[in-house]
C-alpha atoms as a PDB file:
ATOM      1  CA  UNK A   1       0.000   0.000   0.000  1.00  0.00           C
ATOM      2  CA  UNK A   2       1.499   3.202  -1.099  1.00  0.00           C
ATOM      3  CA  UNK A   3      -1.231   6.053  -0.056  1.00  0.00           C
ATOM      4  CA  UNK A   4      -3.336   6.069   2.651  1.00  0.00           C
ATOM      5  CA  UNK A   5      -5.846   8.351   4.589  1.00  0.00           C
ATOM      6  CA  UNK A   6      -6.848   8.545   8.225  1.00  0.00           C
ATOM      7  CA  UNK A   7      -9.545   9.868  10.069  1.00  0.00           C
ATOM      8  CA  UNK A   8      -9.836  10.102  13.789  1.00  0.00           C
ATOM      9  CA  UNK A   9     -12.748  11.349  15.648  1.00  0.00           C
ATOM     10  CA  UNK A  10     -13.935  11.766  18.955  1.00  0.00           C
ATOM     11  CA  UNK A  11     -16.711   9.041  19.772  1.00  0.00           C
ATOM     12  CA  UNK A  12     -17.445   5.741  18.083  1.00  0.00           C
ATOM     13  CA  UNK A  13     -21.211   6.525  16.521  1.00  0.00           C
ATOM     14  CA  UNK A  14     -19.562   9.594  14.972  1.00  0.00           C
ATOM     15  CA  UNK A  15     -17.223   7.372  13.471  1.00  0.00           C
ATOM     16  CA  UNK A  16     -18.534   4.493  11.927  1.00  0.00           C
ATOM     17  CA  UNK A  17     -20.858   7.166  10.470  1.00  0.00           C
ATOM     18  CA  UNK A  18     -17.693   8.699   9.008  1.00  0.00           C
ATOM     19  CA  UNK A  19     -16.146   5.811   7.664  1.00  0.00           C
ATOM     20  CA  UNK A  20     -19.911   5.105   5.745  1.00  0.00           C
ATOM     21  CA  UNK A  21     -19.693   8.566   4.019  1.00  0.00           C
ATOM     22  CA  UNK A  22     -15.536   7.786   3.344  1.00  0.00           C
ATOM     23  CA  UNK A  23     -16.644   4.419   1.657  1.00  0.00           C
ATOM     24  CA  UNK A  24     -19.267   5.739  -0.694  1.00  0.00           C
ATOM     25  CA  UNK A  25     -16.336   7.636  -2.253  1.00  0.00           C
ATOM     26  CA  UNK A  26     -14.948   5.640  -5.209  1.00  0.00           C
ATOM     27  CA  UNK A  27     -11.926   4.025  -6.134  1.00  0.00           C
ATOM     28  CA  UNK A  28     -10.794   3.427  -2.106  1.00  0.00           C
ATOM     29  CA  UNK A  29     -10.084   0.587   0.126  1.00  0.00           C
ATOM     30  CA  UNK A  30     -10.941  -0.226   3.864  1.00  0.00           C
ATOM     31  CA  UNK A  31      -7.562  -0.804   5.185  1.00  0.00           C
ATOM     32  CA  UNK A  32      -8.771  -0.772   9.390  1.00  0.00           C
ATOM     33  CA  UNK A  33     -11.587   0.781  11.155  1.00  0.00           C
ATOM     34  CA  UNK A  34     -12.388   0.841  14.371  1.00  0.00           C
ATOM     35  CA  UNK A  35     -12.458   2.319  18.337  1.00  0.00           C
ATOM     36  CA  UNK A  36      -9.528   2.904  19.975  1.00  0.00           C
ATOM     37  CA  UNK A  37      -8.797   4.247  23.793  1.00  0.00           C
ATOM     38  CA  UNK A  38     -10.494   6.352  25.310  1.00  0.00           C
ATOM     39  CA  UNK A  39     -13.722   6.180  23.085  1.00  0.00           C
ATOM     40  CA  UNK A  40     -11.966   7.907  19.771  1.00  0.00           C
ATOM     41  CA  UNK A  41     -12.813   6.102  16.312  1.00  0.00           C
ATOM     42  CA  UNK A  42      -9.936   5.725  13.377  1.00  0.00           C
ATOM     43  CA  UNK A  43     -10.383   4.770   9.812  1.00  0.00           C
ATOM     44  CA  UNK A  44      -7.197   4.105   7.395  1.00  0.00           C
ATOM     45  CA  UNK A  45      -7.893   4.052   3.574  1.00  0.00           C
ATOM     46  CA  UNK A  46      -5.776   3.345   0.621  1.00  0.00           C
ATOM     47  CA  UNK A  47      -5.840   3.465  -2.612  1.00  0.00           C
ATOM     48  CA  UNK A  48      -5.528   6.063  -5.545  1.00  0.00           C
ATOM     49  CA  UNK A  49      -4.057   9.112  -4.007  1.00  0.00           C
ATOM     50  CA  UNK A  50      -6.837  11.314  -5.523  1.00  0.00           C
ATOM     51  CA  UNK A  51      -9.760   9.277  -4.290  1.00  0.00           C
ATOM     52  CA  UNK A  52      -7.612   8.772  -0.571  1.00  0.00           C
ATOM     53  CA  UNK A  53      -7.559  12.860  -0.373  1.00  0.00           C
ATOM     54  CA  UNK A  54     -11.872  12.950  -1.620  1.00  0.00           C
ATOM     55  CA  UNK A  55     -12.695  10.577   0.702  1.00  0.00           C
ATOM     56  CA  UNK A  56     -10.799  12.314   3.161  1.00  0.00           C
ATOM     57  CA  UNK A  57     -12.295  15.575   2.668  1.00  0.00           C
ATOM     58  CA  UNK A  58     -15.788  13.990   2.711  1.00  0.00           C
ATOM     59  CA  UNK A  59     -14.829  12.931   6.507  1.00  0.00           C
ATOM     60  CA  UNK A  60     -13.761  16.225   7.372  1.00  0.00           C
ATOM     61  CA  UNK A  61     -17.184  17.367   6.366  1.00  0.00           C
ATOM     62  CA  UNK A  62     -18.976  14.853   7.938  1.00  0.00           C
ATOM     63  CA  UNK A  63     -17.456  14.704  11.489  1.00  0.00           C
ATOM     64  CA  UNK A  64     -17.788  18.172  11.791  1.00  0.00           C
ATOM     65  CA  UNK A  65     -16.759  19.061  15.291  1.00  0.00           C
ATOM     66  CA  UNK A  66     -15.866  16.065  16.319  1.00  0.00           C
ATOM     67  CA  UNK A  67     -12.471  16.072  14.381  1.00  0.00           C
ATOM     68  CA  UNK A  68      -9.300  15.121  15.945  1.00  0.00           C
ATOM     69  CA  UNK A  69      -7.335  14.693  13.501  1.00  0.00           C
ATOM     70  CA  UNK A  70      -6.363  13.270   9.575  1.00  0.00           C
ATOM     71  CA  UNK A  71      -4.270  13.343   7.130  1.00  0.00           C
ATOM     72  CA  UNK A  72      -3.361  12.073   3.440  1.00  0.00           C
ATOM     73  CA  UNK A  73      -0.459  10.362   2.907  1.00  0.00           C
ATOM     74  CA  UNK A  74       0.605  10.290  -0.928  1.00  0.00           C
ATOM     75  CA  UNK A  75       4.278   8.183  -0.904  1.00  0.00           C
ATOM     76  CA  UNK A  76       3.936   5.749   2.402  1.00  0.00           C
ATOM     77  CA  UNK A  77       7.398   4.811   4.219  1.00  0.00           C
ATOM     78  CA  UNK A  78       8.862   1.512   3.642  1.00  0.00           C
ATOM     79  CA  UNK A  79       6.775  -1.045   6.242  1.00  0.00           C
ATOM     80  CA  UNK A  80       4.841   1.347   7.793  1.00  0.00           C
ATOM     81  CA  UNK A  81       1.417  -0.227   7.021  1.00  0.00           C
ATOM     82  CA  UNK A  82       3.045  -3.500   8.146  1.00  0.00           C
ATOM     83  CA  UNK A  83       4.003  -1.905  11.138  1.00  0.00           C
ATOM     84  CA  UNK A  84       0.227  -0.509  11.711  1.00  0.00           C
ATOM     85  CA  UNK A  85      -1.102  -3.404  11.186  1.00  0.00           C
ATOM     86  CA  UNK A  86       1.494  -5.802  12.902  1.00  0.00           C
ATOM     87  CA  UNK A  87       2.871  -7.909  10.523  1.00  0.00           C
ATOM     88  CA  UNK A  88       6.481  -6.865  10.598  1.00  0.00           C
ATOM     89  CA  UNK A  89       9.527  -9.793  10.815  1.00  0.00           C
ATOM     90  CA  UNK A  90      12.651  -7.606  11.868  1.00  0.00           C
ATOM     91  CA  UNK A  91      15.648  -9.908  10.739  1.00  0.00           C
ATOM     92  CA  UNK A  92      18.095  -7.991  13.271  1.00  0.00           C
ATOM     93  CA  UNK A  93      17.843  -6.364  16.345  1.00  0.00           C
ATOM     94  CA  UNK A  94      20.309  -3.381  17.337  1.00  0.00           C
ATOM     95  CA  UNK A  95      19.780  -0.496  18.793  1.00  0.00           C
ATOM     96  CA  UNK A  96      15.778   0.438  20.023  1.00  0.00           C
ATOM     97  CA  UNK A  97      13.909   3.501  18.915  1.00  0.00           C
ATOM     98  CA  UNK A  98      10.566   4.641  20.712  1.00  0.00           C
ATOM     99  CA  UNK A  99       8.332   7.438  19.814  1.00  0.00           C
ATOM    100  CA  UNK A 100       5.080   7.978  21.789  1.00  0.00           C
ATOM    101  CA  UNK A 101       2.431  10.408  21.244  1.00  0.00           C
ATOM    102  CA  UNK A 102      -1.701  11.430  21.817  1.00  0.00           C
ATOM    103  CA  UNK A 103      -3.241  10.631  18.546  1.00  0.00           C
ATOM    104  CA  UNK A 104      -3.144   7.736  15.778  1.00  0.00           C
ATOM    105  CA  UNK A 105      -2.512  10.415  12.849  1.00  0.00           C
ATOM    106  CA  UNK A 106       0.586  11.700  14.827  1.00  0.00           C
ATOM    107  CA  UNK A 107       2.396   8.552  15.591  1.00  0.00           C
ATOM    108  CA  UNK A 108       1.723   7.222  11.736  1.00  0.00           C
ATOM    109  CA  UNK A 109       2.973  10.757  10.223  1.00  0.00           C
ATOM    110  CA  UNK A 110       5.761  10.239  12.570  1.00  0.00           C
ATOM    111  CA  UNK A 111       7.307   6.766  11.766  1.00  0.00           C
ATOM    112  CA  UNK A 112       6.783   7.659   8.135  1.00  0.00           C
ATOM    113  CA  UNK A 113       8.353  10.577   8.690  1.00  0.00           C
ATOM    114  CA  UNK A 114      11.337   8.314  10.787  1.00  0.00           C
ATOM    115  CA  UNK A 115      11.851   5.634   7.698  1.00  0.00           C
ATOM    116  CA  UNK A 116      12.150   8.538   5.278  1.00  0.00           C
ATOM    117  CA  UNK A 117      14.815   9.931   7.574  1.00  0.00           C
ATOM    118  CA  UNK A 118      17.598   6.770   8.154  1.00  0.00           C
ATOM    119  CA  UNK A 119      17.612   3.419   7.667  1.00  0.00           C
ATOM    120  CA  UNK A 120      15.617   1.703  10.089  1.00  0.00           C
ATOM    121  CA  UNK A 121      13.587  -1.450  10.214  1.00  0.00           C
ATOM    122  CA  UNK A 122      10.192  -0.276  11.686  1.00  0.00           C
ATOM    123  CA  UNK A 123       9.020  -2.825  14.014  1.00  0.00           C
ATOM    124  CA  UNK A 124       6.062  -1.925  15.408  1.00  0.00           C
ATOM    125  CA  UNK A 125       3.147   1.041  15.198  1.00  0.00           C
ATOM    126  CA  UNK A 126       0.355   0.351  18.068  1.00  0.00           C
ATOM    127  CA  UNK A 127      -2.443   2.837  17.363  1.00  0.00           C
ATOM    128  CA  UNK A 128      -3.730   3.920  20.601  1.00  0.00           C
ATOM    129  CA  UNK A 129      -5.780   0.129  21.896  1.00  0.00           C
ATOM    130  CA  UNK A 130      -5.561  -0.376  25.274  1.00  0.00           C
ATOM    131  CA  UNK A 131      -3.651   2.495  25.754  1.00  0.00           C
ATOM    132  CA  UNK A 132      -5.232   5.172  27.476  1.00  0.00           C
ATOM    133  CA  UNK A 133      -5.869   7.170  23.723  1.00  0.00           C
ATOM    134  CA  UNK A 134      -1.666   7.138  23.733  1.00  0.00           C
ATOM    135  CA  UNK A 135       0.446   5.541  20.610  1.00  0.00           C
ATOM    136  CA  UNK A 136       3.787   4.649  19.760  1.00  0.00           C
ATOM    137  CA  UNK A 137       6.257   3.482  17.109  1.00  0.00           C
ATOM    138  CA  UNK A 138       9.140   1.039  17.733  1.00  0.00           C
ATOM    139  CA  UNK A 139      12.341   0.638  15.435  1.00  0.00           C
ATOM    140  CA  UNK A 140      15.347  -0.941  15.291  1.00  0.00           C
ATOM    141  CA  UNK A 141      18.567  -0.227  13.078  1.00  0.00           C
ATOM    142  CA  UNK A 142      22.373   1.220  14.136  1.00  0.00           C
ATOM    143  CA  UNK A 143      22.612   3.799  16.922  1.00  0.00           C
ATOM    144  CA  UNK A 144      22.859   6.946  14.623  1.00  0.00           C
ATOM    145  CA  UNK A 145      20.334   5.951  12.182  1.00  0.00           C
ATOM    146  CA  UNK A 146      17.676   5.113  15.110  1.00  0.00           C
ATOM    147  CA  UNK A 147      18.286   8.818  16.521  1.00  0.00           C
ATOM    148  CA  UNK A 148      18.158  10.204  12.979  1.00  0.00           C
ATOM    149  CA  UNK A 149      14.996   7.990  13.163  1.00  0.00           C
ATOM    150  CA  UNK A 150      13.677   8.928  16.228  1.00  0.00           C
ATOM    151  CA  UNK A 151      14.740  13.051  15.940  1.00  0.00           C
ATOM    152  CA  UNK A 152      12.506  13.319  12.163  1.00  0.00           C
ATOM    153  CA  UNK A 153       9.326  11.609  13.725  1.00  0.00           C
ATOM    154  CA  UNK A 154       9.154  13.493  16.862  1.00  0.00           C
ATOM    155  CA  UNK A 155       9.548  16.831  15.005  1.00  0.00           C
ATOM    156  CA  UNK A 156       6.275  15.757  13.179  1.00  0.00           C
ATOM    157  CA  UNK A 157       4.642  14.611  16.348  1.00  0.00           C
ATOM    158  CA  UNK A 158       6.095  17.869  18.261  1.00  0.00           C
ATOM    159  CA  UNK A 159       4.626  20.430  15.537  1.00  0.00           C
ATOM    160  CA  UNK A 160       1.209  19.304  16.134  1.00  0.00           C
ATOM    161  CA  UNK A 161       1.476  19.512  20.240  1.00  0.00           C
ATOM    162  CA  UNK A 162       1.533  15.836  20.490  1.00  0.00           C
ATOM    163  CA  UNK A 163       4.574  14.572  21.333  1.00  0.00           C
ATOM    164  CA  UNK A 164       4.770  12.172  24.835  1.00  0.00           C
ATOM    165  CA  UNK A 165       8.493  11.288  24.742  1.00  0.00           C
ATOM    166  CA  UNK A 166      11.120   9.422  22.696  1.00  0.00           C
ATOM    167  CA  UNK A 167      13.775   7.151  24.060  1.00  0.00           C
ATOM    168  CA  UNK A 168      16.740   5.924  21.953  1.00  0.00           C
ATOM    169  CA  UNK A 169      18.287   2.469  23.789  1.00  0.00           C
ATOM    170  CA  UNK A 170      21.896   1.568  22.381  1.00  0.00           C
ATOM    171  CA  UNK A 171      22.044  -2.234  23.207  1.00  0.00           C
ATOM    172  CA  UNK A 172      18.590  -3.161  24.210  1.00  0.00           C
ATOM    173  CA  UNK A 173      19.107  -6.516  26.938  1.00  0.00           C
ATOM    174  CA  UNK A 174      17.755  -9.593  25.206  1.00  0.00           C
ATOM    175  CA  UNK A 175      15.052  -9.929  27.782  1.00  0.00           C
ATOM    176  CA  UNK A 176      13.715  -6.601  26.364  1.00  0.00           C
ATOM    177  CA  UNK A 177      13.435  -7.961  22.747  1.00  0.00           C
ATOM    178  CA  UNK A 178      11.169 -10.848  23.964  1.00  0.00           C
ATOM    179  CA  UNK A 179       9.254  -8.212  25.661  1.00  0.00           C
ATOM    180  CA  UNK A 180       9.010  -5.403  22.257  1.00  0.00           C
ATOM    181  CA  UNK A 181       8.689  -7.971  19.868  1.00  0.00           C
END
C-alpha cells in the first residue's frame, strides 16, 4: 500500500458514520476501522491518491466538530502499514527507537516521517488500543540511524502539540526484545 488516509474522531457513533460517508467515495479501500482508547474512532484508507484525499475531505465534512485529527499520505514509508497493522519480521535487532504520542494520525505521520529519515527497520506502530488514547512506534537499526529515526518523527509529532516522549536504547538486553517484539 502506497497512499493512505486517516480519520480520527472523537466518539465511536460519529465514526462508523464517518467511515460510511468515506466508503461511498470511489476508487478506495478499507484498510482498518475501528475504536480505539479512550472512546476515539480511526479509519485508514488506501488506494488512488486522488480518491484517498476525496474521501478524506468527505470525513472532514462529515465529522464536523468532532475532528481530531487526519491526514493524506501520498508516498507511504517503507513497512509502515506493516508496522500498523502488525505484521512486521525484523531480521536484526540493534539499537531500540521509541516514539510515543496522543493521537493515531501523529504517531503514523511520525514513523513515516522516521523511515524517510535513516535506515531503520520499523518494528512496530500500536495505534492507541488499550492504551489510554496514547500511541507509539518502535524501530530498530544502528545507533545513529535510530536517533536520525527517532529526531525526524518526533519533530512531526512535536509540531502538532503531540509529542509524549522518545527514548533511543543503544544495546537493548535480550530480555527486552522478547518483551518489544
Amino acid at each position: 500500500m502506497n497512499s493512505i488516509g486517516l480519520v480520527e474522531v472523537q466518539n465511536v457513533s460519529k465514526g462508523i458514520r464517518v467511515t460510511d460517508e468515506m466508503l461511498k467515495s470511489a476508487g478506495i479501500e478499507l484498510l482498518q476501522s475501528g475504536s480505539v482508547c479512550p472512546g476515539k474512532y480511526v479509519t485508514i484508507v488506501g488506494g488512488d491518491l486522488s480518491a484517498i484525499q476525496a474521501s478524506v475531505d468527505r470525513a472532514e465534512r462529515e465529522a464536523d466538530g468532532a475532528l481530531i485529527d487526519s491526514f493524506v499520505i501520498g508516498n507511504l514509508g517503507d513497512n509502515v502499514y506493516e508496522a500498523i497493522a502488525g505484521v512486521v519480521d525484523v531480521k536484526e535487532k540493534k539499537a531500540l527507537g521509541i516514539i510515543e504520542t496522543f493521537t493515531a494520525s501523529s504517531i503514523i505521520e511520525a514513523a513515516d516521517a522516521a523511515v524517510k529519515a535513516a535506515m531503520i527497520s520499523l518494528i512496530e506502530v500500536r495505534v492507541a488500543r488499550g492504551m489510554g488514547g496514547k500511541c507509539f512506534a518502535t524501530m530498530t537499526g544502528e545507533v545513529a540511524d535510530v536517533n536520525a529515526a527517532v529526531e525526524a518523527g518526533a519533530r512531526i509529532a512535536a509540531r502538532s502539540g503531540v509529542l509524549i516522549n522518545t527514548e533511543v536504547i543503544a544495546n537493548p538486553h535480550p530480555e527486552l526484545w522478547d518483551s518489544v517484539m
